[in-house]
N, C-alpha and C. Protein backbone atom coordinates (compact mmCIF):
# COMPACT_ATOMS: atom_id res chain seq x y z
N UNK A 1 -0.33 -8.49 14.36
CA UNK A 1 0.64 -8.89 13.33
C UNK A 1 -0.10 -9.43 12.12
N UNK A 2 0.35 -9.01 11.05
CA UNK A 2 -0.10 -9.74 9.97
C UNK A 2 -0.43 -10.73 9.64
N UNK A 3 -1.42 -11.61 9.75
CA UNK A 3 -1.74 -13.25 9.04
C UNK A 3 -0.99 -13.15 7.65
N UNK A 4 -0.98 -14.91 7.19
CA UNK A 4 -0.89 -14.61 6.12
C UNK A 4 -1.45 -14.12 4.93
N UNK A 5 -2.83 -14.69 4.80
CA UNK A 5 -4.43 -14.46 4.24
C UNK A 5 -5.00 -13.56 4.54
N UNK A 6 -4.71 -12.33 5.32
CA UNK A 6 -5.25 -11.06 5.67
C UNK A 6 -5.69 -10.59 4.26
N UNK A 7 -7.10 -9.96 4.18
CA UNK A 7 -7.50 -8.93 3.18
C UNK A 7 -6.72 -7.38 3.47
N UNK A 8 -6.56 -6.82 3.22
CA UNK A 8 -5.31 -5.45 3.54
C UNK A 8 -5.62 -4.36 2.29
N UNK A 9 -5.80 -3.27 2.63
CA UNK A 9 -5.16 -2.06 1.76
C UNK A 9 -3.76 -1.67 2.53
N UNK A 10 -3.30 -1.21 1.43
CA UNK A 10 -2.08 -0.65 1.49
C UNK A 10 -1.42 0.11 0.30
N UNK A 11 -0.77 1.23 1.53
CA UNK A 11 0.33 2.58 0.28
C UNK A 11 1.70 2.06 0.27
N UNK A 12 2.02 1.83 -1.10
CA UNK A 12 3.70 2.13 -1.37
C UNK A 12 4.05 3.22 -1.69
N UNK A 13 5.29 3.27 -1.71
CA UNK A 13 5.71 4.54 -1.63
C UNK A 13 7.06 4.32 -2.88
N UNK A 14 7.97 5.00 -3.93
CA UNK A 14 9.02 5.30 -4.42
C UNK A 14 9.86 5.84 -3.11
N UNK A 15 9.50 7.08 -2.27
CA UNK A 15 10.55 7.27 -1.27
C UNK A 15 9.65 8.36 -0.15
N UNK A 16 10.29 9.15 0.52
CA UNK A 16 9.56 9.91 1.47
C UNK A 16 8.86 11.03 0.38
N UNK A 17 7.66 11.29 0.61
CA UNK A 17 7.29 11.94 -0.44
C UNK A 17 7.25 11.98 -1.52
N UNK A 18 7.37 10.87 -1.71
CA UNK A 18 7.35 10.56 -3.39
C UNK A 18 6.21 10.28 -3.84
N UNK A 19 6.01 8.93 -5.12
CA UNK A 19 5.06 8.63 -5.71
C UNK A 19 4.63 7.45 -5.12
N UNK A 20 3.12 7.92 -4.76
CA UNK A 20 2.59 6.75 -4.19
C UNK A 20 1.04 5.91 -4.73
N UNK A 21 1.40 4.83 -4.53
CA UNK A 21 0.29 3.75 -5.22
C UNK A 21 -0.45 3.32 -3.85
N UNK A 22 -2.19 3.23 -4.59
CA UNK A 22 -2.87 2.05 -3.64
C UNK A 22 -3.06 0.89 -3.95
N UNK A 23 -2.99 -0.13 -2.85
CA UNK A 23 -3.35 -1.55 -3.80
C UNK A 23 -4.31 -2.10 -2.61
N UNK A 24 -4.86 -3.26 -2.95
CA UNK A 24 -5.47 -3.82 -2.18
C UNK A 24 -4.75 -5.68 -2.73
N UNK A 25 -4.90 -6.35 -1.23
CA UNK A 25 -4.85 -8.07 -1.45
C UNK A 25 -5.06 -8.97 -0.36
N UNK A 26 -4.91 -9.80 -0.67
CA UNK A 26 -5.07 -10.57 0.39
C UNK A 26 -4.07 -11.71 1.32
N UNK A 27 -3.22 -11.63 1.03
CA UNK A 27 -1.90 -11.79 0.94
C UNK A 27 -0.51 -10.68 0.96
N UNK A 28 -0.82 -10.00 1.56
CA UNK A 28 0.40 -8.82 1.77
C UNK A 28 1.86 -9.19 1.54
N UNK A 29 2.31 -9.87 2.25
CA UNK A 29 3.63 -10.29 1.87
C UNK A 29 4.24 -10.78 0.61
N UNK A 30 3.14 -11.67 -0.01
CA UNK A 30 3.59 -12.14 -1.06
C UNK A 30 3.31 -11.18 -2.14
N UNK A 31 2.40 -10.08 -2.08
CA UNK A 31 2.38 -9.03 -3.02
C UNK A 31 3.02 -7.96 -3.51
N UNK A 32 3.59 -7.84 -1.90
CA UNK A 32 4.81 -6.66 -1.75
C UNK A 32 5.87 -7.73 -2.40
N UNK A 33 6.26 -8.38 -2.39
CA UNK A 33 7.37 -9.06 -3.22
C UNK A 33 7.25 -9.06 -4.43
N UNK A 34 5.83 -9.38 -5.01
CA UNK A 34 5.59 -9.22 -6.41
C UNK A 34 5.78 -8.25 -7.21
N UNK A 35 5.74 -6.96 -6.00
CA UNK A 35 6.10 -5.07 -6.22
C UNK A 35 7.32 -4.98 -6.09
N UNK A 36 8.16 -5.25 -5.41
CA UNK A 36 9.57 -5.84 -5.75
C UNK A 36 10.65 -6.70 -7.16
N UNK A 37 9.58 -7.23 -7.10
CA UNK A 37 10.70 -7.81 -8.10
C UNK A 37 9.80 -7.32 -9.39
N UNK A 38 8.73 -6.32 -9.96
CA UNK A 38 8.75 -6.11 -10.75
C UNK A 38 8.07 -7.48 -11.69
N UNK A 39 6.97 -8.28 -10.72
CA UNK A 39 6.57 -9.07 -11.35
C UNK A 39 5.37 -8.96 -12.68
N UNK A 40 4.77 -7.88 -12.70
CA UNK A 40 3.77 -7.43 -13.55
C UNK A 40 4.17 -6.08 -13.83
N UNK A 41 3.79 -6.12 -15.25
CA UNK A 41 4.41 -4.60 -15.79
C UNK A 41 2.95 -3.48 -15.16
N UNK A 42 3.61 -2.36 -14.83
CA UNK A 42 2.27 -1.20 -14.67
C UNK A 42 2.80 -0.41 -13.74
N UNK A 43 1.66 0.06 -13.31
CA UNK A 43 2.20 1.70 -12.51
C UNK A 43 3.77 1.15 -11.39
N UNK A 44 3.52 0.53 -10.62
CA UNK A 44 4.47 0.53 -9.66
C UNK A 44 5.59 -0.22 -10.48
N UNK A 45 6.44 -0.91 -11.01
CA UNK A 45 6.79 -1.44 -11.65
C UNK A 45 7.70 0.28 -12.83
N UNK A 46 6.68 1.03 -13.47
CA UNK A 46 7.02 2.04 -14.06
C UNK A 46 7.48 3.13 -13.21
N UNK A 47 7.06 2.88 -12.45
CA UNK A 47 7.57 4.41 -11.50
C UNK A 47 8.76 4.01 -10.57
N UNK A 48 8.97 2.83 -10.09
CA UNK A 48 9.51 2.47 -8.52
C UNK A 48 9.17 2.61 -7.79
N UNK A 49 8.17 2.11 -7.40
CA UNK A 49 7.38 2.01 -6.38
C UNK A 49 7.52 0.70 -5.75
N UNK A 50 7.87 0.46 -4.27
CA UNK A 50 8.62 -0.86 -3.83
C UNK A 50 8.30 -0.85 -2.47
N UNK A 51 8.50 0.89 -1.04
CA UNK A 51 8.40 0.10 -0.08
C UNK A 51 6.79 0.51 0.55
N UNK A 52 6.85 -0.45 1.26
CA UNK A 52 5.30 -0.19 2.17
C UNK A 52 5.53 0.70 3.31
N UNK A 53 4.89 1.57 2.87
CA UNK A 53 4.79 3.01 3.89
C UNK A 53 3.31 2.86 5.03
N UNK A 54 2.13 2.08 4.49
CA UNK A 54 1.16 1.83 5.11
C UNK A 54 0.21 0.46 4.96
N UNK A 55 -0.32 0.55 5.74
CA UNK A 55 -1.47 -0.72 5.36
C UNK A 55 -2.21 -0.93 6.75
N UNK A 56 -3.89 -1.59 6.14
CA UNK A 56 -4.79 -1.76 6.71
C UNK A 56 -5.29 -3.04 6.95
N UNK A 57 -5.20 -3.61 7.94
CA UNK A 57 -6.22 -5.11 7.94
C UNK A 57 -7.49 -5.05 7.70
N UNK A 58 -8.04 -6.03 7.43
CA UNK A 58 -9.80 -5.74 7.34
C UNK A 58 -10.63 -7.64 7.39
N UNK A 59 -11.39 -7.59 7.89
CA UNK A 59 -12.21 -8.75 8.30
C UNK A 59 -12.42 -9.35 6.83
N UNK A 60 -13.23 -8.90 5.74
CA UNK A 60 -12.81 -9.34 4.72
C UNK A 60 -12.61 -8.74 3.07
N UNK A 61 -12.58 -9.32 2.23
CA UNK A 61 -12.07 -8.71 1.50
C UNK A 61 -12.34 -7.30 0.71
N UNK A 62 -14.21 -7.75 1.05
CA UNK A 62 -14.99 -6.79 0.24
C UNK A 62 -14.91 -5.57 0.76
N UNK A 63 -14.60 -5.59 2.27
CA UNK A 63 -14.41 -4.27 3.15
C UNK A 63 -13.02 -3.88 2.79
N UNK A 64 -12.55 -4.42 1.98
CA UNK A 64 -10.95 -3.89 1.65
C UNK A 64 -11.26 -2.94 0.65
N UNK A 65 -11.79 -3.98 -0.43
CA UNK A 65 -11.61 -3.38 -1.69
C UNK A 65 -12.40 -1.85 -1.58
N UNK A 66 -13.95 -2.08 -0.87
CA UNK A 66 -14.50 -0.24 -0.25
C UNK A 66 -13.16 0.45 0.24
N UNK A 67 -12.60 0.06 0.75
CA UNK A 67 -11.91 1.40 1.15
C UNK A 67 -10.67 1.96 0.56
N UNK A 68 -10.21 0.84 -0.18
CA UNK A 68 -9.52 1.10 -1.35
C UNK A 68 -10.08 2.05 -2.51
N UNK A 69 -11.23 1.83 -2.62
CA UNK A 69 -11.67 2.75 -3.69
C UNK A 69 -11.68 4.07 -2.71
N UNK A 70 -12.40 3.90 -1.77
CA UNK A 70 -12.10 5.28 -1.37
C UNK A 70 -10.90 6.22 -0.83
N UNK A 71 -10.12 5.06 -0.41
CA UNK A 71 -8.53 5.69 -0.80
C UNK A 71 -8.10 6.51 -2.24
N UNK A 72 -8.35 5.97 -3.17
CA UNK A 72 -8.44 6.06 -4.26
C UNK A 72 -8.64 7.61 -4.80
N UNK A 73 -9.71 7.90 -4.35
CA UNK A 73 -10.36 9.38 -4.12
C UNK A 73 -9.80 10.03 -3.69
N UNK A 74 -9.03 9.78 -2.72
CA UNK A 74 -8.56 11.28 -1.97
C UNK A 74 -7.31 11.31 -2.67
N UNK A 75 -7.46 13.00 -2.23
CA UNK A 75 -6.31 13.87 -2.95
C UNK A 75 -4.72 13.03 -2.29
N UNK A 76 -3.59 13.66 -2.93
CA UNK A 76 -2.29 13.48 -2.25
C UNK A 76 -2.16 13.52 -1.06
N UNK A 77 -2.61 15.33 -0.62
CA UNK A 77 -2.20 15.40 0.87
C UNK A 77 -3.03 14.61 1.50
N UNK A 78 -4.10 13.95 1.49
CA UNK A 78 -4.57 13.05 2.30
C UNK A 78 -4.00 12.17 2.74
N UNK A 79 -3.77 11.58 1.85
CA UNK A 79 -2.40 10.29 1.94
C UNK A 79 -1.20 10.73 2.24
N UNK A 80 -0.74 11.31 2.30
CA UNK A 80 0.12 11.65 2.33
C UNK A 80 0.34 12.26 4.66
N UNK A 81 -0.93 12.23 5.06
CA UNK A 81 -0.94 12.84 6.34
C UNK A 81 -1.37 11.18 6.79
N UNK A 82 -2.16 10.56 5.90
CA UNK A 82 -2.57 9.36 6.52
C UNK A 82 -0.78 8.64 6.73
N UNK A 83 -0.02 8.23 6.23
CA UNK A 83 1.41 7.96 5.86
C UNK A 83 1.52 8.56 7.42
N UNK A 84 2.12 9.80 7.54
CA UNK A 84 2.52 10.50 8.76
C UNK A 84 1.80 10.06 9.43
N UNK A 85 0.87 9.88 9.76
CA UNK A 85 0.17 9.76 11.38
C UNK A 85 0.54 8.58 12.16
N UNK A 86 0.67 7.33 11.02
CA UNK A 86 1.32 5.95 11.47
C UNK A 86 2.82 5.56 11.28
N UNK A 87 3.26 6.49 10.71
CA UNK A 87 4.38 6.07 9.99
C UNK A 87 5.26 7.07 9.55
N UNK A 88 5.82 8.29 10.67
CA UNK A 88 6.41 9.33 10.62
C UNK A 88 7.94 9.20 9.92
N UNK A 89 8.57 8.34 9.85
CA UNK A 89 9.80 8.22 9.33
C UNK A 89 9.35 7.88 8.10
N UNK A 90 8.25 7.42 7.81
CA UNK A 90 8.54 6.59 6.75
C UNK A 90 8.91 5.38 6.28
N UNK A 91 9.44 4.61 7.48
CA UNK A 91 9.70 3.60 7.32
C UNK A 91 9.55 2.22 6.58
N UNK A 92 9.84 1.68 6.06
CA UNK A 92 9.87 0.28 5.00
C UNK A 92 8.80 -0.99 5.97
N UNK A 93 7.84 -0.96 6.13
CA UNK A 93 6.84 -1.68 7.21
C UNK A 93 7.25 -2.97 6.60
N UNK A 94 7.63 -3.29 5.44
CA UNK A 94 7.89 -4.56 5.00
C UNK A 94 8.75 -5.52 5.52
């Protein structure tokens, strides 16, 4: 289960197949709320981008932010199969 202080990557999603963002934090919960209410103007915020389709724990932060960038890199369908493999409905993990 999630700590609160967890370092984390994680995909939102606009909807099943939609437009999807990576973020990285350390604090998950309180970030996904911040993606919610539209607390900072920018990509997710411009698009609708709101629920959490995925996410990663990680020991600490710096191992987040690596794999975030390399999230980053990959194409759509990557992400897009990574999404499916954990998270076949799609579901709102939030």
């Amino acid at each position: 289960m999630q700590r609160e202080f967890d370092p984390c990557v994680y995909l939102l999603a606009s909807s099943r197949n939609g437009t999807v963002y990576t973020g990285v934090t350390s604090n998950l919960l309180q970030r996904i709320v911040q993606h919610r209410e539209g607390t900072f103007d920018g990509f997710t915020r411009k698009h609708n981008v709101k629920m959490l389709v995925w996410f990663e724990q990680h020991s600490t932060m710096e191992h987040a932010i690596v794999r975030e960038k390399r999230l980053k890199k990959w194409n759509r369908a990557w992400k897009l199969r990574l999404i499916e493999e954990s998270n076949p409905s799609w579901r709102d993990l939030a």
